[in-house]
N, C-alpha and C. Protein backbone atom coordinates (compact mmCIF):
# COMPACT_ATOMS: atom_id res chain seq x y z
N UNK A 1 -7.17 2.26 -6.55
CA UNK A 1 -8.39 2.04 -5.80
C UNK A 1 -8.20 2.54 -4.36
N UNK A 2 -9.25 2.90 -3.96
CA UNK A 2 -9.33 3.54 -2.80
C UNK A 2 -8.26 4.44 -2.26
N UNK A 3 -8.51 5.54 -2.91
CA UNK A 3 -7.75 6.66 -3.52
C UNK A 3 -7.86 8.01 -2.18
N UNK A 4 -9.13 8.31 -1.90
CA UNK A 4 -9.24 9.05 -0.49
C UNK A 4 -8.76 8.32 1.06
N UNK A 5 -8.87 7.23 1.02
CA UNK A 5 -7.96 6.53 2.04
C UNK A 5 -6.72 6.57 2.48
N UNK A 6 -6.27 5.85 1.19
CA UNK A 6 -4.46 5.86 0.77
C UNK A 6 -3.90 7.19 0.73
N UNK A 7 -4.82 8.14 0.38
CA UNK A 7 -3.84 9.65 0.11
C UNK A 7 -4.47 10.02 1.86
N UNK A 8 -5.03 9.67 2.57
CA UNK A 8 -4.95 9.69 4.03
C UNK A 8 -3.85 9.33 4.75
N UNK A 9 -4.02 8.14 4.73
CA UNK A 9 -2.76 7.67 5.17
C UNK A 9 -1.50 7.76 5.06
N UNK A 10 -1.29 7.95 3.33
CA UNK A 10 -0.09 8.34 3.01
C UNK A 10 0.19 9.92 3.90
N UNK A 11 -1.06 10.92 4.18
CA UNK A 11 0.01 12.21 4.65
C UNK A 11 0.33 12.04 5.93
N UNK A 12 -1.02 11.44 6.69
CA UNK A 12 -0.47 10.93 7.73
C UNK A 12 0.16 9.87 8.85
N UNK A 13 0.66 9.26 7.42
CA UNK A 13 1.76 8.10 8.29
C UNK A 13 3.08 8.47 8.32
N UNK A 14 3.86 9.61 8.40
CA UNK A 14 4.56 9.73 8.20
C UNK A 14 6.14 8.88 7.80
N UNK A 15 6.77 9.25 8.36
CA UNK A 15 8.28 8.55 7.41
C UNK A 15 8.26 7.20 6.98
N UNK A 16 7.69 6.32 8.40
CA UNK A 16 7.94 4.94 8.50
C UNK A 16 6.87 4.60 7.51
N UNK A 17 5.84 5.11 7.02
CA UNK A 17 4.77 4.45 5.95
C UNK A 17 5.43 5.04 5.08
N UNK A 18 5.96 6.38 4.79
CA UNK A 18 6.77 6.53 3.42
C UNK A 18 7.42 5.59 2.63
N UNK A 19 8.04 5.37 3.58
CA UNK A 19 9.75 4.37 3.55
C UNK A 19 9.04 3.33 2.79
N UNK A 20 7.59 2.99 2.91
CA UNK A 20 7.22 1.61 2.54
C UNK A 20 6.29 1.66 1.77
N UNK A 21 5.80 1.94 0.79
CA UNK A 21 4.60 2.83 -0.11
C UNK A 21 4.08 1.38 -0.61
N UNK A 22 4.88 0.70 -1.02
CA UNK A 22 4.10 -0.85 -1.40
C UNK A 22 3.36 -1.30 -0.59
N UNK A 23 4.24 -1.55 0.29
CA UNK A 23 4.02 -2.50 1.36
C UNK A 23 2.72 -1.66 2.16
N UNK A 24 2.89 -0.86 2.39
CA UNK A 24 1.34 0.33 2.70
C UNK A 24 0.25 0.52 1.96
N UNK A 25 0.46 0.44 0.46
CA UNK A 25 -0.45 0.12 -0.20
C UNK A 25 -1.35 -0.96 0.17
N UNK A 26 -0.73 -2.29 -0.01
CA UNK A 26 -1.20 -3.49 0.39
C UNK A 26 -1.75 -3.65 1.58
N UNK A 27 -1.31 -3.16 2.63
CA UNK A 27 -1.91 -3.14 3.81
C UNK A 27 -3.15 -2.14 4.46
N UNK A 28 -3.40 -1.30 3.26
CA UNK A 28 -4.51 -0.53 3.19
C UNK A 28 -5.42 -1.37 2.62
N UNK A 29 -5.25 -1.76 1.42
CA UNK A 29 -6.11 -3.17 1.00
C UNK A 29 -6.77 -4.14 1.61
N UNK A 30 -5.62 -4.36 2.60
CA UNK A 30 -6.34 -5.46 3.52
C UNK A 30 -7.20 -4.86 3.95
N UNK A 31 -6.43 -3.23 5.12
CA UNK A 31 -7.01 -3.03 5.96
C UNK A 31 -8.84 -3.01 5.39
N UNK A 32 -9.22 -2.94 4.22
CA UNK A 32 -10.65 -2.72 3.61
C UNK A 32 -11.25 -4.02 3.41
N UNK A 33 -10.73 -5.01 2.72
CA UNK A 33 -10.92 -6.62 3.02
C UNK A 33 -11.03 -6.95 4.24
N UNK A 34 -10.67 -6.44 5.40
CA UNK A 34 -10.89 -7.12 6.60
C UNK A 34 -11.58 -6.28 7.52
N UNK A 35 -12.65 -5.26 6.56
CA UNK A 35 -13.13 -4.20 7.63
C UNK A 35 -14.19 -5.21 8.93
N UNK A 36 -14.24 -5.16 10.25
CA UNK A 36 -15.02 -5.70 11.00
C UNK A 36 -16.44 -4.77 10.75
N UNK A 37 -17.27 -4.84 10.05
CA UNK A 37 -18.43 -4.03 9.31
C UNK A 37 -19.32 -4.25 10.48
N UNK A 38 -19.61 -4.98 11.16
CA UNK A 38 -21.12 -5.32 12.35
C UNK A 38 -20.06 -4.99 13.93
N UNK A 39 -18.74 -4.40 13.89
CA UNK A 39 -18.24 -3.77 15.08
C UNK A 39 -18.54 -2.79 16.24
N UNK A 40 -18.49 -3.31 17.43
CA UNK A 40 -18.41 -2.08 18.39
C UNK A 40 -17.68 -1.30 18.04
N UNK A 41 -17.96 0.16 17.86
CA UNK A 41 -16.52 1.28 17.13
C UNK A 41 -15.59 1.28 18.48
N UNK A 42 -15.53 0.89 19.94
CA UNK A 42 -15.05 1.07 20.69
C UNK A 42 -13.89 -0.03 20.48
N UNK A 43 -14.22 -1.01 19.95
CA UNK A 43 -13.36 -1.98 19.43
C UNK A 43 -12.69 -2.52 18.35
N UNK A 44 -13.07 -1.16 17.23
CA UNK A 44 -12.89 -1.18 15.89
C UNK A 44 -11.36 -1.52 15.45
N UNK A 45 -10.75 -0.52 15.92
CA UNK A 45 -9.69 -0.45 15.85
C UNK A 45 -8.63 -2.14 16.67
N UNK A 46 -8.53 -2.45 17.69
CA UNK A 46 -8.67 -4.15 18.11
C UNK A 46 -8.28 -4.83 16.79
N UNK A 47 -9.80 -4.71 16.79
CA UNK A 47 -10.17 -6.06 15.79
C UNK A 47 -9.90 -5.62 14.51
N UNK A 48 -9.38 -4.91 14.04
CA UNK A 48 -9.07 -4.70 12.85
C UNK A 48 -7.66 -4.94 12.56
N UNK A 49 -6.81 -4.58 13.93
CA UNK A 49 -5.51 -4.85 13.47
C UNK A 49 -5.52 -6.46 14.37
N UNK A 50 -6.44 -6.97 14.93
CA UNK A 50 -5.73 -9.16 15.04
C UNK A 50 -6.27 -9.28 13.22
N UNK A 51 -7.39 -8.66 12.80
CA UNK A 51 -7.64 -9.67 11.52
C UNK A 51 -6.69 -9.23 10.68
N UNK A 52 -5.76 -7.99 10.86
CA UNK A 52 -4.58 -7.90 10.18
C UNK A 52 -3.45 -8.43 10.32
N UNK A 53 -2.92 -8.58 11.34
CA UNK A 53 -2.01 -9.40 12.04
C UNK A 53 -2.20 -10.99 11.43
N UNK A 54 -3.38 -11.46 11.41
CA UNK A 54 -3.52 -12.78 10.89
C UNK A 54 -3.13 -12.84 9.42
N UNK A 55 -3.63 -12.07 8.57
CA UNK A 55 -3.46 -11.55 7.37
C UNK A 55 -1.82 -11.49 6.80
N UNK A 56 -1.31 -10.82 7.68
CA UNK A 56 0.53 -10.45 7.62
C UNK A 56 1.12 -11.75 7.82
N UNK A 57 0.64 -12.11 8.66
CA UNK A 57 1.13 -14.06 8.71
C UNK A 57 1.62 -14.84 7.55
N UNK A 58 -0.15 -14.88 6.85
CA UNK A 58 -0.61 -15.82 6.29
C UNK A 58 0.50 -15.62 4.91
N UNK A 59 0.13 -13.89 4.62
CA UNK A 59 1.02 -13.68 3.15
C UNK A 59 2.22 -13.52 3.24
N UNK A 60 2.86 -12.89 4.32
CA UNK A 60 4.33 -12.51 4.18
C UNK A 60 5.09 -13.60 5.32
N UNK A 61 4.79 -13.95 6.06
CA UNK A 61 5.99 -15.19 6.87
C UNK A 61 6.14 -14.16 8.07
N UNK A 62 7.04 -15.52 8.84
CA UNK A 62 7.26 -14.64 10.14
C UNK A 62 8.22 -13.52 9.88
N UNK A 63 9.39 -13.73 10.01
CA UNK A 63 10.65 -12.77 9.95
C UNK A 63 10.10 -11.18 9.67
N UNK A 64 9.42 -11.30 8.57
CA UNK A 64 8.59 -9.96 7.84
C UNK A 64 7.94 -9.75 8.56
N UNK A 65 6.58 -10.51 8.82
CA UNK A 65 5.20 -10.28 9.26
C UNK A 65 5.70 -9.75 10.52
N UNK A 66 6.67 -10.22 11.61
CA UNK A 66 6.87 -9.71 12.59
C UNK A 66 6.84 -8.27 12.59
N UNK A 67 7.83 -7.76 11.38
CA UNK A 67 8.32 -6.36 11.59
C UNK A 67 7.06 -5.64 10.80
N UNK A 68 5.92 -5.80 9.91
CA UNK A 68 4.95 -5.20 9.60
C UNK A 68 3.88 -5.48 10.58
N UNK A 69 3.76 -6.41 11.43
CA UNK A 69 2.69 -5.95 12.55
C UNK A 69 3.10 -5.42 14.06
N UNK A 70 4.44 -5.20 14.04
CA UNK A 70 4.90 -4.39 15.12
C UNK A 70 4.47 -3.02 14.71
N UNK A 71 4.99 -2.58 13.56
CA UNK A 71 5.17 -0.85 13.23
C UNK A 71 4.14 -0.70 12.18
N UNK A 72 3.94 -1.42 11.19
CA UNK A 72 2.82 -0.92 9.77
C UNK A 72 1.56 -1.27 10.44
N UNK A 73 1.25 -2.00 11.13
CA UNK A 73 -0.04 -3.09 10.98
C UNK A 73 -0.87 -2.09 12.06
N UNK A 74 -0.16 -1.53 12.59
CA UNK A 74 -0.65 -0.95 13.96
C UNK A 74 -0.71 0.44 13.83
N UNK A 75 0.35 1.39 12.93
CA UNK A 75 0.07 2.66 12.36
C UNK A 75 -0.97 2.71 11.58
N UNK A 76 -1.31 1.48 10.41
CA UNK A 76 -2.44 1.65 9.51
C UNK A 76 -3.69 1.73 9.78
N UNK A 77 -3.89 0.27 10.80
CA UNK A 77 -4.91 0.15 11.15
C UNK A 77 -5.64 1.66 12.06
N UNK A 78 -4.47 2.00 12.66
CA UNK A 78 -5.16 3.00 13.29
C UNK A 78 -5.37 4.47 12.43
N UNK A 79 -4.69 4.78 11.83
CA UNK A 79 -4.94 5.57 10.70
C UNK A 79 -6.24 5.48 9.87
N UNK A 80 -6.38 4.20 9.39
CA UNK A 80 -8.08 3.93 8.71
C UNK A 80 -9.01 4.16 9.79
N UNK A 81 -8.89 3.72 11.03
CA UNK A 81 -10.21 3.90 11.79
C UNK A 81 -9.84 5.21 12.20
N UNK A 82 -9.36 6.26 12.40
CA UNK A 82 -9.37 7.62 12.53
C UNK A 82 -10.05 7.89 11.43
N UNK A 83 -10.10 8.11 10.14
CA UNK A 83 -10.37 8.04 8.82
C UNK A 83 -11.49 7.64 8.56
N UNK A 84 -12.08 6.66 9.10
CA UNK A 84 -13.58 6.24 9.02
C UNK A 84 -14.33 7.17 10.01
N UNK A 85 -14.15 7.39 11.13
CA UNK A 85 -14.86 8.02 12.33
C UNK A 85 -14.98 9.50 11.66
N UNK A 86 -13.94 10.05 11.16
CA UNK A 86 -14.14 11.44 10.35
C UNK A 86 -14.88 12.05 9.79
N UNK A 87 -15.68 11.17 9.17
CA UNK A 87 -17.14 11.49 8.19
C UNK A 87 -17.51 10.80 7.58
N UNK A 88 -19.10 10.90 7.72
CA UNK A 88 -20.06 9.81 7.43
C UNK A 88 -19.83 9.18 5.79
N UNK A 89 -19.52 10.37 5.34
CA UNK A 89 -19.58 9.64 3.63
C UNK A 89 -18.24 8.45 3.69
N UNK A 90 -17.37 8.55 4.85
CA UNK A 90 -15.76 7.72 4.60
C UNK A 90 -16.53 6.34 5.25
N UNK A 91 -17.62 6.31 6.15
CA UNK A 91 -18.43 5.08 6.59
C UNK A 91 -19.15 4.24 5.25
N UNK A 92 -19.61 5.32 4.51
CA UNK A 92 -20.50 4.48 3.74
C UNK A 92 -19.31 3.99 2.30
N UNK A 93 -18.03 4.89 1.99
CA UNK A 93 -17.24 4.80 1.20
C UNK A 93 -16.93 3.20 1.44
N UNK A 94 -16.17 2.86 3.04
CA UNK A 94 -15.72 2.34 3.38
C UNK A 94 -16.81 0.22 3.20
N UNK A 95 -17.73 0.72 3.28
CA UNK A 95 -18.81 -0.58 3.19
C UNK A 95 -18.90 -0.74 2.06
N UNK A 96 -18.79 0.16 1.11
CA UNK A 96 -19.04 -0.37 -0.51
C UNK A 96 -17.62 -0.54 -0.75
N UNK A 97 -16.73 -0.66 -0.37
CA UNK A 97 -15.57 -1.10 -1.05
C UNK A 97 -14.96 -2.52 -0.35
N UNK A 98 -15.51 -2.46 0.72
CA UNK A 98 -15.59 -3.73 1.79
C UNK A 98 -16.41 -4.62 0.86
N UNK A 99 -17.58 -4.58 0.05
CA UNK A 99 -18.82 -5.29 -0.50
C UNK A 99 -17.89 -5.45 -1.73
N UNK A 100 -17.34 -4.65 -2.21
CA UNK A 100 -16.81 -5.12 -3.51
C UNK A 100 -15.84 -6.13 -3.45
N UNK A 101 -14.97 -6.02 -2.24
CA UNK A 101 -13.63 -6.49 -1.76
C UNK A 101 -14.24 -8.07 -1.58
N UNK A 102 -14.88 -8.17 -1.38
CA UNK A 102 -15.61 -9.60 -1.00
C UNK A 102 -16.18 -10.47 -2.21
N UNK A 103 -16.56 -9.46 -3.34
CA UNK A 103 -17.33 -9.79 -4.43
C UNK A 103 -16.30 -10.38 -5.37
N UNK A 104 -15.13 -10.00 -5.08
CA UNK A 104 -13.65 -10.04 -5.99
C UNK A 104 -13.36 -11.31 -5.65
């Protein structure tokens, strides 16, 4: 699922998202579960990685969560909102999978 994203991110996150393809997976996931959908785009990016940061908490603990919202949480997030701003169809991609993500 969310197949044009992930193969985004995957080319351009280089090594340090390599190294971690699970763990990047999952955090692309979120990053779509926790899209801020009614956002200032000036603040998109922000608020996308505290509701991720909260997220990394909740599932993985500190010790971890520390080291995925220092380096993953903050490459991804910003990677998806580059990725959304890119083109309109990745806006509307991005809300129907947000709508589904919610429906689940």
């Amino acid at each position: 699922m969310y197949t044009p994203l992930k193969s985004y991110v995957t080319k351009r996150g280089g090594l340090r998202l390599a190294a971690h393809s699970r763990i990047r997976d999952r955090l692309i996931e979120m990053a779509v579960e926790e899209w801020p959908a009614n956002c200032d785009p000036d603040k998109l990016c922000d608020v996308l990685k505290a509701r991720m940061s909260i997220r990394v908490r909740k599932e993985y603990g500190s010790v971890l969560a520390m080291f995925l919202i220092s380096v993953l949480v903050n490459a991804i997030a910003k990677l998806v909102v580059e990725w959304w701003f890119s083109r309109d169809s990745h806006r509307v991609l991005m809300l129907g999978w947000r709508q589904n993500a919610h429906r689940a």
